[in-house]
Protein backbone atom coordinates (compact mmCIF):
# COMPACT_ATOMS: atom_id res chain seq x y z
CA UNK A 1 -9.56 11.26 56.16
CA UNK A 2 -9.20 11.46 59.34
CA UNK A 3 -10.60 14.07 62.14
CA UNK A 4 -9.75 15.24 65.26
CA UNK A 5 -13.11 16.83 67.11
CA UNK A 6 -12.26 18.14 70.72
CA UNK A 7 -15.15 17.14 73.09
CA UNK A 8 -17.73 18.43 74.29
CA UNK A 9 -19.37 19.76 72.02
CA UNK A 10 -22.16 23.00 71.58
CA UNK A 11 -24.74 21.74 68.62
CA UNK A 12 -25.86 24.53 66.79
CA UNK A 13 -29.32 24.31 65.37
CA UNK A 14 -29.85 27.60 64.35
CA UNK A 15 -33.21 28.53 63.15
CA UNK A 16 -34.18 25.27 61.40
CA UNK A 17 -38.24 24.05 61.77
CA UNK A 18 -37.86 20.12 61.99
CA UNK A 19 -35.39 17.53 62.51
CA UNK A 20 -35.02 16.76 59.10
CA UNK A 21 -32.43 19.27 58.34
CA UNK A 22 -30.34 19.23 61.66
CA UNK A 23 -29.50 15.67 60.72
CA UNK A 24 -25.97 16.41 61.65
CA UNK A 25 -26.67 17.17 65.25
CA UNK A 26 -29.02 14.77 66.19
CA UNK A 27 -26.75 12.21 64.76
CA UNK A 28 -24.12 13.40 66.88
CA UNK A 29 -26.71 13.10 69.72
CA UNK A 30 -27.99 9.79 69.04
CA UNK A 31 -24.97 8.10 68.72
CA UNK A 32 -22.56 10.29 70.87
CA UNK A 33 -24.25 11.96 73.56
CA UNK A 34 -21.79 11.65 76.11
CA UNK A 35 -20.12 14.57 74.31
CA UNK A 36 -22.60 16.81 73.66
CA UNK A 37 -22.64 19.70 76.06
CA UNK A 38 -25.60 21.92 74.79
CA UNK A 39 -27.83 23.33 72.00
CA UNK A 40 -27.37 26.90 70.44
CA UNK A 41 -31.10 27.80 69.00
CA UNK A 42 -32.12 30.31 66.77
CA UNK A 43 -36.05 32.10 67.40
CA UNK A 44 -37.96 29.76 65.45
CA UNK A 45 -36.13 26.87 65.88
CA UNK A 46 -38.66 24.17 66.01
CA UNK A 47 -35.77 21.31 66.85
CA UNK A 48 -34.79 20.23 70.56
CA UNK A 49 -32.31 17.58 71.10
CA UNK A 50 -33.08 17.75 74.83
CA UNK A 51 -30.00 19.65 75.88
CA UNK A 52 -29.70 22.91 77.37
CA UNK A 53 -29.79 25.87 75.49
CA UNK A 54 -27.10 27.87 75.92
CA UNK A 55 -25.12 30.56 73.70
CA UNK A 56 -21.20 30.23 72.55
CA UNK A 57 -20.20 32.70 75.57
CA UNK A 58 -21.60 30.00 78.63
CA UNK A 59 -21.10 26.84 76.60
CA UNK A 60 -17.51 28.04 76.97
CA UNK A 61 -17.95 28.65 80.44
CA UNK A 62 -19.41 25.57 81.16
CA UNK A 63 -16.34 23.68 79.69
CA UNK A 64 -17.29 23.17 75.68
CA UNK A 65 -14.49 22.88 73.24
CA UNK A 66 -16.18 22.69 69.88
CA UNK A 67 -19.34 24.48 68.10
CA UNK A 68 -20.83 21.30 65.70
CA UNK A 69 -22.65 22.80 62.76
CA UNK A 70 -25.40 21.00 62.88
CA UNK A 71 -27.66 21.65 60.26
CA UNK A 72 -27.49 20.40 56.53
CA UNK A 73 -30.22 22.27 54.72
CA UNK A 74 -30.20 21.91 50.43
CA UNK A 75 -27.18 22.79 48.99
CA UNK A 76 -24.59 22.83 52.02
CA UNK A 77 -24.43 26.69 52.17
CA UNK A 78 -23.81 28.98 55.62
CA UNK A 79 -27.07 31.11 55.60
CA UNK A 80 -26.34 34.76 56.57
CA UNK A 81 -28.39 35.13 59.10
CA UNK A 82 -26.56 32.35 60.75
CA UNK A 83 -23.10 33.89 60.30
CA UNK A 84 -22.92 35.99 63.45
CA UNK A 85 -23.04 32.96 65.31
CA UNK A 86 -20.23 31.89 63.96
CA UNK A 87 -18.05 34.66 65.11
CA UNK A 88 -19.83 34.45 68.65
CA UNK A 89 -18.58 30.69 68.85
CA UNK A 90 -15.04 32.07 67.51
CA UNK A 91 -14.77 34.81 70.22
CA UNK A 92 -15.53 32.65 72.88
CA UNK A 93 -12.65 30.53 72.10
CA UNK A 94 -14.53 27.63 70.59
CA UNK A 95 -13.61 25.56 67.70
CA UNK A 96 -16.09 25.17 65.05
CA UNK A 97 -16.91 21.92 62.53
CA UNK A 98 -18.73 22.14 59.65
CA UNK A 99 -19.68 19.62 56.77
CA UNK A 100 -21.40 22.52 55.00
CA UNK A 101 -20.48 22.91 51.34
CA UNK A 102 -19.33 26.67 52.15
CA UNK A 103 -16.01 26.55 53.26
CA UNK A 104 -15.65 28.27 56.81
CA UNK A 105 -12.46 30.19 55.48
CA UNK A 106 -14.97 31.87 52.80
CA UNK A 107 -17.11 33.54 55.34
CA UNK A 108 -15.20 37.23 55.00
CA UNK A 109 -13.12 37.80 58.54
CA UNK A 110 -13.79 33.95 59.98
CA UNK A 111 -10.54 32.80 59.47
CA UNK A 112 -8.47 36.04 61.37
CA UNK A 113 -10.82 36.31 63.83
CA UNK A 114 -10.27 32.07 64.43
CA UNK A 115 -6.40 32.67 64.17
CA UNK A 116 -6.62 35.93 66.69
CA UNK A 117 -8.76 33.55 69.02
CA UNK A 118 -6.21 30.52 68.63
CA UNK A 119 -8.80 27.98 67.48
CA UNK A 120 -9.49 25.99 64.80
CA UNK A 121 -11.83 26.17 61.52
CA UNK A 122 -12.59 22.22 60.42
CA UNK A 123 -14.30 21.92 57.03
CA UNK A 124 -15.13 18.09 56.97
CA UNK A 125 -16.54 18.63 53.57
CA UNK A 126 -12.65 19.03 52.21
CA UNK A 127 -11.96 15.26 50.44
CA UNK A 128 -8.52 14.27 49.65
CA UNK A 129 -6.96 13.74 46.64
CA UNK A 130 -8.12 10.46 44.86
CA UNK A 131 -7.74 8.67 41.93
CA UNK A 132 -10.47 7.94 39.20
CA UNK A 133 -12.16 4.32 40.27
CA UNK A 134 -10.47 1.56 38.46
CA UNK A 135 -13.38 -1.17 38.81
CA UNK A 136 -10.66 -3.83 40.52
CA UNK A 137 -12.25 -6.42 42.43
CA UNK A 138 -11.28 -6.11 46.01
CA UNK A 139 -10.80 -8.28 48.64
CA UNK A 140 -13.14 -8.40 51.59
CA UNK A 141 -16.87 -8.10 51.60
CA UNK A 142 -19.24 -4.72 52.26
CA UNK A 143 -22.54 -3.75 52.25
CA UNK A 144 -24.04 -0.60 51.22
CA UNK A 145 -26.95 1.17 52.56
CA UNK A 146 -29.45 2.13 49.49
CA UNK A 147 -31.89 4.90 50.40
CA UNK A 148 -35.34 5.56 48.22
CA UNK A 149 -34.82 9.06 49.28
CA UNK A 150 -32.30 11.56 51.33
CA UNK A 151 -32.80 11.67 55.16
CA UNK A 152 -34.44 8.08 55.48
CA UNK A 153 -31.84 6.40 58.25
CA UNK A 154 -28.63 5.12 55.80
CA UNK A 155 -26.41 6.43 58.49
CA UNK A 156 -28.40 4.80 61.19
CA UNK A 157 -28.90 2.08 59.46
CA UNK A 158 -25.24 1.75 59.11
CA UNK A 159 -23.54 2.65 62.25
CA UNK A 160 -26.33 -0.15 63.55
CA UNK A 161 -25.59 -3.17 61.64
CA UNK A 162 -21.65 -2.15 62.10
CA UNK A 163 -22.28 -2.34 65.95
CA UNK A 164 -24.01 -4.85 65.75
CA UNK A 165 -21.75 -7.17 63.78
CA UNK A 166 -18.66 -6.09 66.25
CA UNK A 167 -20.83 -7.04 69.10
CA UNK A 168 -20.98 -10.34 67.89
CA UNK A 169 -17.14 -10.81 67.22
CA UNK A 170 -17.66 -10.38 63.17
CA UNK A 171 -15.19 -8.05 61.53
CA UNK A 172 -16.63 -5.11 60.53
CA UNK A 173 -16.33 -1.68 59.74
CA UNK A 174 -18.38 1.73 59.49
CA UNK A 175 -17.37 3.39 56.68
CA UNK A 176 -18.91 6.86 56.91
CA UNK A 177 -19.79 8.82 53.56
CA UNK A 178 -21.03 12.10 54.53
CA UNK A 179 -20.32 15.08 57.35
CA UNK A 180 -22.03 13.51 60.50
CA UNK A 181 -20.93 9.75 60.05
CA UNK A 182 -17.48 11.37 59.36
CA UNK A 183 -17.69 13.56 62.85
CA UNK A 184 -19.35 10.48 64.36
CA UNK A 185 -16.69 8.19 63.40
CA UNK A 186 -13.58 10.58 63.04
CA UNK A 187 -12.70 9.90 59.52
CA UNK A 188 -14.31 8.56 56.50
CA UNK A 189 -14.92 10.16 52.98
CA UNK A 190 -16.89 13.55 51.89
CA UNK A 191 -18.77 11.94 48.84
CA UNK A 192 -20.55 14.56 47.76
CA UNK A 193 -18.00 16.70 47.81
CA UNK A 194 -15.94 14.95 45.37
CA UNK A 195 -15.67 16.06 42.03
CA UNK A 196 -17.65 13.39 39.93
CA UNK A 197 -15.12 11.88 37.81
CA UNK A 198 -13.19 11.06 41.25
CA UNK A 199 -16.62 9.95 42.95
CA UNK A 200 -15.90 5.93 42.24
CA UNK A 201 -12.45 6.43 43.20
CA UNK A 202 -13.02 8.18 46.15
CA UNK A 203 -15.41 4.88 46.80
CA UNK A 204 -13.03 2.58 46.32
CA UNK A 205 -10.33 4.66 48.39
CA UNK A 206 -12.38 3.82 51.17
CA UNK A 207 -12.95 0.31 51.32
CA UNK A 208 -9.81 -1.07 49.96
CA UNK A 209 -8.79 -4.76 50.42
CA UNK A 210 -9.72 -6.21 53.68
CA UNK A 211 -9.69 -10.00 55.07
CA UNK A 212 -11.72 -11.82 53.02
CA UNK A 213 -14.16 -12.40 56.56
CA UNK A 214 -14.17 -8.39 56.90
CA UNK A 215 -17.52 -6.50 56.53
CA UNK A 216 -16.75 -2.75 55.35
CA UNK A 217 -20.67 -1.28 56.31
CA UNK A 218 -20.80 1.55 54.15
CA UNK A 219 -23.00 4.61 54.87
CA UNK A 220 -25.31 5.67 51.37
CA UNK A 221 -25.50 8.95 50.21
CA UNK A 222 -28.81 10.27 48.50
CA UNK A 223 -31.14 7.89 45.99
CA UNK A 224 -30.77 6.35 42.44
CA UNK A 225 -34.23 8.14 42.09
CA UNK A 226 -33.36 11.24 43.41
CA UNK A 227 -33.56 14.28 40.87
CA UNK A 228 -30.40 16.16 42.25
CA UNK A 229 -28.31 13.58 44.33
CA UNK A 230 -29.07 10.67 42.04
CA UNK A 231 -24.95 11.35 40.31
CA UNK A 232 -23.30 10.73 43.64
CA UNK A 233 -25.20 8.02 44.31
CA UNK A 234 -24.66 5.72 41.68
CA UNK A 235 -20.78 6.42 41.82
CA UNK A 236 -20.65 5.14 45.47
CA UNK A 237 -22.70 1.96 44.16
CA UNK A 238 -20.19 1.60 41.56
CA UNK A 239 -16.88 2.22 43.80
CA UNK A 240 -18.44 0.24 46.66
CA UNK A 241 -18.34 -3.02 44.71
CA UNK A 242 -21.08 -3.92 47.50
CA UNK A 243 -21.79 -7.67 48.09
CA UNK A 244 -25.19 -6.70 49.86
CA UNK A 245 -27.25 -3.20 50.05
CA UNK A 246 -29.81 -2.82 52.64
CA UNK A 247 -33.09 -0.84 51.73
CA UNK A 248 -33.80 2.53 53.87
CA UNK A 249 -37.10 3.67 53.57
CA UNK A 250 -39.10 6.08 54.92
CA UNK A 251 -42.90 4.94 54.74
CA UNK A 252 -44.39 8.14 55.74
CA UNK A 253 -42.84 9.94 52.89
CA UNK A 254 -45.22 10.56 49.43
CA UNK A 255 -42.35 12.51 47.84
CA UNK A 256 -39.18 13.16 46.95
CA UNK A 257 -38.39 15.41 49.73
CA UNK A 258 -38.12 19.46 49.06
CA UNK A 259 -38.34 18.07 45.15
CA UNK A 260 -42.27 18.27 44.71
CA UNK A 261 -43.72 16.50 41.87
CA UNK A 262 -40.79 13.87 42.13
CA UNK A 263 -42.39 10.14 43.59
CA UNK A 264 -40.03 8.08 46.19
CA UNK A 265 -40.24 4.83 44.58
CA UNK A 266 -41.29 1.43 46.15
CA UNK A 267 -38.82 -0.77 47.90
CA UNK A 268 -39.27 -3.00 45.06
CA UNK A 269 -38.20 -0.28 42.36
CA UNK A 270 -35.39 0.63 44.61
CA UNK A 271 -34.48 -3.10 44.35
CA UNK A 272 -34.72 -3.95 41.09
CA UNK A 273 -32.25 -0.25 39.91
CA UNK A 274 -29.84 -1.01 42.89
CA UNK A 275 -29.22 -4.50 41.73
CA UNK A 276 -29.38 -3.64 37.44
CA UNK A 277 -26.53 -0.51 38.51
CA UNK A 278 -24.43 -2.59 41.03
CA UNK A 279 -23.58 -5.74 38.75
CA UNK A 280 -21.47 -3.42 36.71
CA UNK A 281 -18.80 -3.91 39.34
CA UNK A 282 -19.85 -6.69 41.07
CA UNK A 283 -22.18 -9.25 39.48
CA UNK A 284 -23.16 -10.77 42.77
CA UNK A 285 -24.80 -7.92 44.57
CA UNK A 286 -28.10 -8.78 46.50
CA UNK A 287 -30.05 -6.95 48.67
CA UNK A 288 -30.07 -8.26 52.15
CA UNK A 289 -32.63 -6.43 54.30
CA UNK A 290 -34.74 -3.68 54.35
CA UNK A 291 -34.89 -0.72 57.25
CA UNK A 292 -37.44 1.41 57.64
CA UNK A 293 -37.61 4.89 59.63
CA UNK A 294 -41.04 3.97 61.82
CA UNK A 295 -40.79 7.10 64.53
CA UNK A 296 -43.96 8.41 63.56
CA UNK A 297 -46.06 5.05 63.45
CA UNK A 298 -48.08 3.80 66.93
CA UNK A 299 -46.14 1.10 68.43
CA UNK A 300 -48.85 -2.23 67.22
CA UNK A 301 -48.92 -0.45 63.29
CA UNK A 302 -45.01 -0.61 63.17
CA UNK A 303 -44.96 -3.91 64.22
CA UNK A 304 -47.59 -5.12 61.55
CA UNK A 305 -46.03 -2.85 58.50
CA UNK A 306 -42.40 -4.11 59.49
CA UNK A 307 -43.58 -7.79 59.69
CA UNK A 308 -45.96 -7.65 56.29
CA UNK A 309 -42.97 -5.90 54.75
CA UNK A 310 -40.60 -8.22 54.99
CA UNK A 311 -43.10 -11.03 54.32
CA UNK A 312 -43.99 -9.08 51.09
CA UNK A 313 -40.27 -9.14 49.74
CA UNK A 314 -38.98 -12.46 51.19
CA UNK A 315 -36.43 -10.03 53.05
CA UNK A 316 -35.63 -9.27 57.37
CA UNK A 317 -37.33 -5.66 57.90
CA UNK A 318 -36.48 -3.77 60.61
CA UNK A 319 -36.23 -0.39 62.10
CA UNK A 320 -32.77 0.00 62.86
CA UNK A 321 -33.80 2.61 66.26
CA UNK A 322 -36.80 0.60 67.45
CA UNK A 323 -36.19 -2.85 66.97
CA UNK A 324 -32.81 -2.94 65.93
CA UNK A 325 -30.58 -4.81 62.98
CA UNK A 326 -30.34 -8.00 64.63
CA UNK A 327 -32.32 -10.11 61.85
CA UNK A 328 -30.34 -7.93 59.21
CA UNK A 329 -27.35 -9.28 60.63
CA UNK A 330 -28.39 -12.55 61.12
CA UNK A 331 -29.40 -13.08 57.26
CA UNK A 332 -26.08 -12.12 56.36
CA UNK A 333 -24.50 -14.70 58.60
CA UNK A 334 -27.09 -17.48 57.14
CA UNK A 335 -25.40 -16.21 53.42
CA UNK A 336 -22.03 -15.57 54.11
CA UNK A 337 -20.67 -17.26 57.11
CA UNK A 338 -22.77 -20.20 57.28
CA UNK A 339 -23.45 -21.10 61.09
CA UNK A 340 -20.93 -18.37 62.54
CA UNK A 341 -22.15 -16.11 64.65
């Protein structure tokens, strides 16, 4: 599936209290900032990815080509509050992106008012047609980020170890599972918006036979443990085939998050279910690392949790942001590719 975004962008926020939810645009910011032209806030909005505020009307003016939708709040809907926006984007003759479950075209009016305007309406969230997942070994090797909860760095993680694998002249891949590592990477597959007897498939469909040296770095969508996601998740373990998963963890988080009630496990659980679902389709599946979102830990307690992490579970532990992947990397290179580098 693949995208074409026109740069630069306007990231909408809209009224959203924390990062957490405008994962989408602070993706895009993190990882492409070069085309990111501005931020449209809401009153209230309590996120601020550091560019200017500005509305559709002088984002337009000041040369940007696309509106990013860049919130992902439960359930992938288009609040209605945040609808006028929409048409304000559309009417200044911007295109507009949107992973959101809601289809742009279902917001009443969008589409003629986008077809009056002569720009475009891109619903990432639309997967192709796919076949149900067969369970064929593949050639080729991947790894597969495993999350103990949503929102905990799989798509940093990811996009991290891919870079830094290329960097050192390994093949590899980012395969990108969801609506920002699609927009980030410009194609990849909508996961959770595949119906679930196609989920595997769909899995498969992206990572299909590669060298037998090629790494396909797949990003993870939602938790074995999670109460609502958990279905999607276990079908991109299956379809993945993964030789290695990598741990993402958040340590500051108690519980499931917006599920109350509902633990996030311990690495060690995470472990344990990743490895007991994966050998259904591949029987050598290990985990390989461990990455852990550390933003909101002082600089000397990161360094000590990180280091008596990894010591704990005989396993490199990193924050992919902070410190980077490069022991990640380099245990797969002691496993798989002996002294290359």
């Amino acid at each position: 599936m693949q995208v074409r975004i026109k740069p630069p962008y306007l990231l909408f926020l809209g009224d959203e209290p924390d990062v957490s939810h405008a994962k989408t645009a602070a993706g895009i910011a993190h990882w492409r900032p070069e085309n990111c032209l501005g931020q449209l806030r809401m009153p209230g909005c309590g996120v601020d990815l550091g560019f200017p505020d500005m509305t559709p009307a002088e984002a337009a003016e000041a040369g940007a080509k696309t509106l990013i939708w860049g919130v992902a709040g439960v359930g992938g809907v288009i609040p209605e509050q945040w609808i006028p926006c929409l048409f304000d984007a559309v009417e200044a003759g911007l295109d507009v992106v949107a992973g959101t479950h809601s289809s742009l075209y279902d917001v009443p009016g969008l589409a003629d008012a986008a077809k009056g305007a002569g720009v475009s309406l891109i619903d990432i969230r639309r997967p192709p047609a796919v076949p149900v997942g067969t369970g064929a070994k593949r050639r080729g090797l991947r790894v597969l980020m495993a999350g103990t909860d949503c929102v905990v760095g799989k798509k940093f993680s990811a996009l991290a170890i891919a870079k830094e694998m290329q960097e050192r002249g390994l093949k590899a891949d980012f395969r990108a599972t969801g609506q920002t590592g699609i927009m980030i990477a410009g194609g990849g597959m909508p996961i959770d918006a595949v119906v679930s007897d196609f989920v595997t498939g769909a899995a498969e469909a992206l990572s299909p036979d590669n060298d037998d040296d090629h790494w396909d770095v797949i990003e993870g969508q939602g938790s074995l443990f999670h109460p609502g996601y958990s279905a999607v998740t276990l079908g991109l373990l299956h379809g993945s085939q993964p030789d290695a998963f990598v741990v993402c963890h958040d340590p500051g988080r108690k519980e499931i998050e917006c599920f109350p009630g509902f633990p996030v496990p311990s690495i060690s659980e995470l472990i344990d279910l990743t490895v007991a679902n994966g050998k259904l389709t591949n029987a050598a599946i290990r985990c390989v690392g461990i990455s852990v979102n550390t933003s909101h830990m002082p600089e000397d307690e990161r360094a000590h949790y990180l280091a008596e992490t990894g010591e704990r579970h005989g396993l490199p532990c990193v924050d992919p942001v902070a410190t980077g992947p490069g022991p990640i990397v380099d245990h797969i290179v002691e496993l798989y590719h002996g002294d290359a580098s």
